[in-house]
Protein backbone atom coordinates (compact mmCIF):
# COMPACT_ATOMS: atom_id res chain seq x y z
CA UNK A 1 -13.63 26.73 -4.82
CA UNK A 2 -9.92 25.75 -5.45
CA UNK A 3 -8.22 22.91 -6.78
CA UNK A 4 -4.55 23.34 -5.74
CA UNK A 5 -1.72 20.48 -7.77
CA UNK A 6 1.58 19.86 -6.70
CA UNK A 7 4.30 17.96 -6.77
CA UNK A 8 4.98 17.05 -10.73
CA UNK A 9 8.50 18.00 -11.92
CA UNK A 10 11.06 15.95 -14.13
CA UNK A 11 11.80 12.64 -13.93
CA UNK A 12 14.00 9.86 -15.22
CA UNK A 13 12.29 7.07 -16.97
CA UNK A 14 11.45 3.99 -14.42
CA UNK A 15 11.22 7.01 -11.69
CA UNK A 16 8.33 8.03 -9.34
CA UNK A 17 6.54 10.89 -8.40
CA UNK A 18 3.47 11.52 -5.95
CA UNK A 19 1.37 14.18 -7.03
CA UNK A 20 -1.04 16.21 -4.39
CA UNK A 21 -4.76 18.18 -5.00
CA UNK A 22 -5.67 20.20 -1.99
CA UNK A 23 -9.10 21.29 -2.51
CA UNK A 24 -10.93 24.13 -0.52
CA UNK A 25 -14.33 25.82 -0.70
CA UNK A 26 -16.43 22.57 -0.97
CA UNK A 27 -17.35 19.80 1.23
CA UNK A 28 -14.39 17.50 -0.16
CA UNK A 29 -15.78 14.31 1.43
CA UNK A 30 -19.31 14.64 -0.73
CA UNK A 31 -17.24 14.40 -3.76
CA UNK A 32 -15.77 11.90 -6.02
CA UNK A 33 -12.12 12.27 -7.11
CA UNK A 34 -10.40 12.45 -10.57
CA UNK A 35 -6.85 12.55 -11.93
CA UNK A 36 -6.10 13.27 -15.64
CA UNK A 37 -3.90 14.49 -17.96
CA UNK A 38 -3.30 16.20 -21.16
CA UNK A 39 -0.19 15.41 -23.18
CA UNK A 40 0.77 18.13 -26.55
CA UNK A 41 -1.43 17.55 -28.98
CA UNK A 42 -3.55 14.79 -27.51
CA UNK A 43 -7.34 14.96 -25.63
CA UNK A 44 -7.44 14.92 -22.25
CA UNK A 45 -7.57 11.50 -20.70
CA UNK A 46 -8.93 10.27 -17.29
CA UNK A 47 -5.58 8.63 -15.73
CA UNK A 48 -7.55 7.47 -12.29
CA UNK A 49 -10.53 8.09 -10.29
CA UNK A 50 -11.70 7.59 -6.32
CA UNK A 51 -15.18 7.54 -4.83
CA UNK A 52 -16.07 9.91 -1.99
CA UNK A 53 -15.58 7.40 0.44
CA UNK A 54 -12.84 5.90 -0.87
CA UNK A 55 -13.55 2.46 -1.63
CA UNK A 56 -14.06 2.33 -4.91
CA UNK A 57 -11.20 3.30 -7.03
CA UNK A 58 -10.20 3.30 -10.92
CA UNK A 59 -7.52 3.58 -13.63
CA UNK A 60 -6.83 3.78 -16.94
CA UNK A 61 -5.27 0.77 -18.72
CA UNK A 62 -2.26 2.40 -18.78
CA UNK A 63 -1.78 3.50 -15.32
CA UNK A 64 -2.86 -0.37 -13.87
CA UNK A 65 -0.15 -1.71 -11.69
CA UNK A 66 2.21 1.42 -11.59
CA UNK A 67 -0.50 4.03 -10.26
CA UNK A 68 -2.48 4.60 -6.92
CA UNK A 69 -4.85 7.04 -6.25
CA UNK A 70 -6.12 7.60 -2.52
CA UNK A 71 -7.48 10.60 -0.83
CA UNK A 72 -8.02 11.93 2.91
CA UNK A 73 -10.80 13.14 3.35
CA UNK A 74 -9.51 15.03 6.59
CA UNK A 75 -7.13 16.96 4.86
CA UNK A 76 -9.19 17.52 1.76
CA UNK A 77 -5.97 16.11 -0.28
CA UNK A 78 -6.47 13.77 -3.35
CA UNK A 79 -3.06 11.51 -4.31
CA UNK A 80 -1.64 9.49 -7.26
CA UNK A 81 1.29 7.90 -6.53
CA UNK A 82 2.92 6.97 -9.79
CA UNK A 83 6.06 4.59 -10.40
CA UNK A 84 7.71 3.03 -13.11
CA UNK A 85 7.07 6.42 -15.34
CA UNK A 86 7.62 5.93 -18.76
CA UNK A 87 8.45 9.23 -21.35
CA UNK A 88 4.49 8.83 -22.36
CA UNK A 89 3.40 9.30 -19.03
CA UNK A 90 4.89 13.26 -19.32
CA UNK A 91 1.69 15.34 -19.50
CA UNK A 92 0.00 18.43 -17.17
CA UNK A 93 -2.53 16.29 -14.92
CA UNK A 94 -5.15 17.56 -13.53
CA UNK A 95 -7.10 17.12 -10.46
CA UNK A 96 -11.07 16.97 -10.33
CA UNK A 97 -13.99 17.00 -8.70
CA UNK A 98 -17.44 16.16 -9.67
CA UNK A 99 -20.69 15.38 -7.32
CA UNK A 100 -24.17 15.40 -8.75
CA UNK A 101 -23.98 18.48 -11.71
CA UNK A 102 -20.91 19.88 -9.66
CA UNK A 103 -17.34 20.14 -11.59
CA UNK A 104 -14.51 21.82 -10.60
CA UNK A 105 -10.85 21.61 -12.14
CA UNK A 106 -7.47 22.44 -10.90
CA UNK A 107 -4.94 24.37 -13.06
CA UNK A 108 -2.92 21.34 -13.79
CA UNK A 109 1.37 20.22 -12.86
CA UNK A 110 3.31 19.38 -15.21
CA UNK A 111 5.27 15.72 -15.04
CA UNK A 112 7.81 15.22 -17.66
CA UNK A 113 9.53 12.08 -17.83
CA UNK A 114 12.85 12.34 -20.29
CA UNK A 115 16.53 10.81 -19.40
């Protein structure tokens, strides 16, 4: 089972990023879809979430209006799209996976928004 993030990086403040979770050695489209990050010195926090089919999606209060998370189920890839990043957003965010007692994690991608 992998988990594989990309695209984070640095960012100026009011910029956008898209970040990517490949996932391989599970049936991707059984699962539901989580993004969320871990800033220094603070818990981890759910940032968004997607059902398996897609329909159904979430955020956290914080993320409303400058996040979207979508997934493709026929290329196994989860997405958040995130704009209007703000120096709080900068965290590692991880991608996950959960269905029934199943949970898997990626190793995390660092955003960090600073001018």
């Amino acid at each position: 089972v992998q988990l594989v993030e990309s695209g984070g990086g640095s960012v100026q403040p009011g910029g956008s990023l898209t970040l990517s979770c490949a996932a391989s050695g599970f049936t991707f489209s059984n699962y539901d879809m989580r993004w969320y990050r871990q800033a220094p010195g603070k818990e981890r926090e759910l940032v968004a979430a997607i059902a398996s089919a897609g329909g159904s999606t979430n955020y956290a209060d914080s993320m409303k209006g400058r996040s979207t998370i979508s997934r493709g189920n026929a290329k196994n890839t989860v997405y958040l799209q995130m704009n209007s990043l703000k120096p709080e957003d900068t965290a590692v965010y991880y991608c996950h996976a959960r269905w029934s007692k199943n949970r898997y994690w990626g190793q995390g991608t660092q955003v960090t928004v600073s001018s």
